[in-house]
C-alpha atoms as a PDB file:
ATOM      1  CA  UNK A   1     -79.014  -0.363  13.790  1.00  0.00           C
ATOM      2  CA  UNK A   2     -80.967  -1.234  10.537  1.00  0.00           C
ATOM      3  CA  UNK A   3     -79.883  -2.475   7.210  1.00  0.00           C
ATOM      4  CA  UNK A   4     -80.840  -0.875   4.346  1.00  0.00           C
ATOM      5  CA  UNK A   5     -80.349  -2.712   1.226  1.00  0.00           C
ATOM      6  CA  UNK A   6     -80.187  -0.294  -2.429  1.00  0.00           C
ATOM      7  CA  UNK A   7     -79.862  -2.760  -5.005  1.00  0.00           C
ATOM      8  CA  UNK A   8     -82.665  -3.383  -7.443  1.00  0.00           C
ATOM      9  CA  UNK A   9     -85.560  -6.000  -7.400  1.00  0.00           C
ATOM     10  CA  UNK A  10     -84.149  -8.604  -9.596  1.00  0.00           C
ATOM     11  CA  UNK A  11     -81.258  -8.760  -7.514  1.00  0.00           C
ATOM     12  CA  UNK A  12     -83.396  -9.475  -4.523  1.00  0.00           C
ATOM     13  CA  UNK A  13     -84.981 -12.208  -6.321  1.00  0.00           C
ATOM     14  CA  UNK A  14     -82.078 -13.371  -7.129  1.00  0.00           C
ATOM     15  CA  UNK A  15     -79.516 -13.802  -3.981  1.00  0.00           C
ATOM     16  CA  UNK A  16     -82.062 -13.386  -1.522  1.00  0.00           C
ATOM     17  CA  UNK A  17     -82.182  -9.992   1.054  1.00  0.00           C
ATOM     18  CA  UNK A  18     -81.050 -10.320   5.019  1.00  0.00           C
ATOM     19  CA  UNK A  19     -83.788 -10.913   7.249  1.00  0.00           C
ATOM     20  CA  UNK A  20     -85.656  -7.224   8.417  1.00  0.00           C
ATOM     21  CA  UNK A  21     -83.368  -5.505   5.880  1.00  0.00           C
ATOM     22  CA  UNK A  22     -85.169  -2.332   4.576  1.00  0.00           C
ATOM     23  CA  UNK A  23     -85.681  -2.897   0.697  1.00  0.00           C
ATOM     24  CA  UNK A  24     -85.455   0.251  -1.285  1.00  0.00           C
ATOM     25  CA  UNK A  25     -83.553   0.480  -4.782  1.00  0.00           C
ATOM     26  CA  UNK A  26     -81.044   3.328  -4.718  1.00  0.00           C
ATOM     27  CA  UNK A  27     -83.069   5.195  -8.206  1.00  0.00           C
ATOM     28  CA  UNK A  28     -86.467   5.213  -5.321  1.00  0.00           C
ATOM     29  CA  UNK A  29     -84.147   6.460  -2.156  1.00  0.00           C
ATOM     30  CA  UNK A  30     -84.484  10.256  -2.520  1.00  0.00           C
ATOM     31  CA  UNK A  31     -88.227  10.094  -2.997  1.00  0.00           C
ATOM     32  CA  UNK A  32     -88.241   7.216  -0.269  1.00  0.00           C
ATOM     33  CA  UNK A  33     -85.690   9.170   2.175  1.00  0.00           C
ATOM     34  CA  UNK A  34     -88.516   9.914   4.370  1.00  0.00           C
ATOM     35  CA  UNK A  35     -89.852   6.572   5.764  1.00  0.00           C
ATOM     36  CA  UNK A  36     -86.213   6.112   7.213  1.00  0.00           C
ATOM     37  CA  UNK A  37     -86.520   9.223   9.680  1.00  0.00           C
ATOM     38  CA  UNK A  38     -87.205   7.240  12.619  1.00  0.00           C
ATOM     39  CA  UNK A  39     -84.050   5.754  12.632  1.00  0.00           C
ATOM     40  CA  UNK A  40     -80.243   7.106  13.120  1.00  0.00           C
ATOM     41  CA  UNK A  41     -77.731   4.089  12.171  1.00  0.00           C
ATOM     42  CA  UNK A  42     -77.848   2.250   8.838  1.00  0.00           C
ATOM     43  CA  UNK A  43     -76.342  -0.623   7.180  1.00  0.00           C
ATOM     44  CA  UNK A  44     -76.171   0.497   3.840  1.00  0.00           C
ATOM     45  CA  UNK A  45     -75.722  -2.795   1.178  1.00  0.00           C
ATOM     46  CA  UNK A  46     -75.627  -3.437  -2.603  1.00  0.00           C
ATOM     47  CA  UNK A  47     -73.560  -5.927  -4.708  1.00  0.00           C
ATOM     48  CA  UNK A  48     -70.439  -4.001  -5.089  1.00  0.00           C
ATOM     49  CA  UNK A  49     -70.527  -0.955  -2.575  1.00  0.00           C
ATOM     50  CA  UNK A  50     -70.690   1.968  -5.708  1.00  0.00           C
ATOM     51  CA  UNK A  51     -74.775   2.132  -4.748  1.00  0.00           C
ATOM     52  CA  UNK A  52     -74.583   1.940  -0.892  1.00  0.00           C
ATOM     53  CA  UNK A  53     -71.430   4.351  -0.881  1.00  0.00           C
ATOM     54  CA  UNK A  54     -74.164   6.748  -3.058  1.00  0.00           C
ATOM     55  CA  UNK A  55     -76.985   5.834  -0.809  1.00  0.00           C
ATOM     56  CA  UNK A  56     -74.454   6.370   2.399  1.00  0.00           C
ATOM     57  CA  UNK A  57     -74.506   9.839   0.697  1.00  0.00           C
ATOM     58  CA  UNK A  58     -77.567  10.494   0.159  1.00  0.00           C
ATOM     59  CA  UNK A  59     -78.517   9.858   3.859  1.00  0.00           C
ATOM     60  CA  UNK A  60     -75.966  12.155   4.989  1.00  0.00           C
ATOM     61  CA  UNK A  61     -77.305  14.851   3.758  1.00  0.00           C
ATOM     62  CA  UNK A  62     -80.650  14.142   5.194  1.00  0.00           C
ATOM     63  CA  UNK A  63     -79.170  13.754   8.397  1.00  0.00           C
ATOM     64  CA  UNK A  64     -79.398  10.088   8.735  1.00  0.00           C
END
């Protein structure tokens, strides 16, 4: 399992990001989509759950 985390850079800055947490804004993910092939199972995380719930989404569709 890996986490992804969606939100954007400021926020990281801000509160911090869980340790080996994958760090791509949800705007980036569809151009970024393919340096998470290797893995199946993701954690998907933002500050509210709208952007991981998108990013969830967007993964699907790639097969993630």
């Amino acid at each position: 399992m890996q986490y992804l985390d969606v939100r954007n850079k400021a926020e990281w800055k801000a509160t911090g990001v869980a340790e080996g947490a994958i760090l791509i804004p949800l705007p980036e993910l569809p151009k970024r989509v393919s340096e998470l092939k290797g893995q199946k199972n993701y954690v998907v995380s933002c500050r509210s759950g709208m952007r991981a719930r998108v990013a969830a989404s967007i993964l699907a569709q790639q097969g993630l």
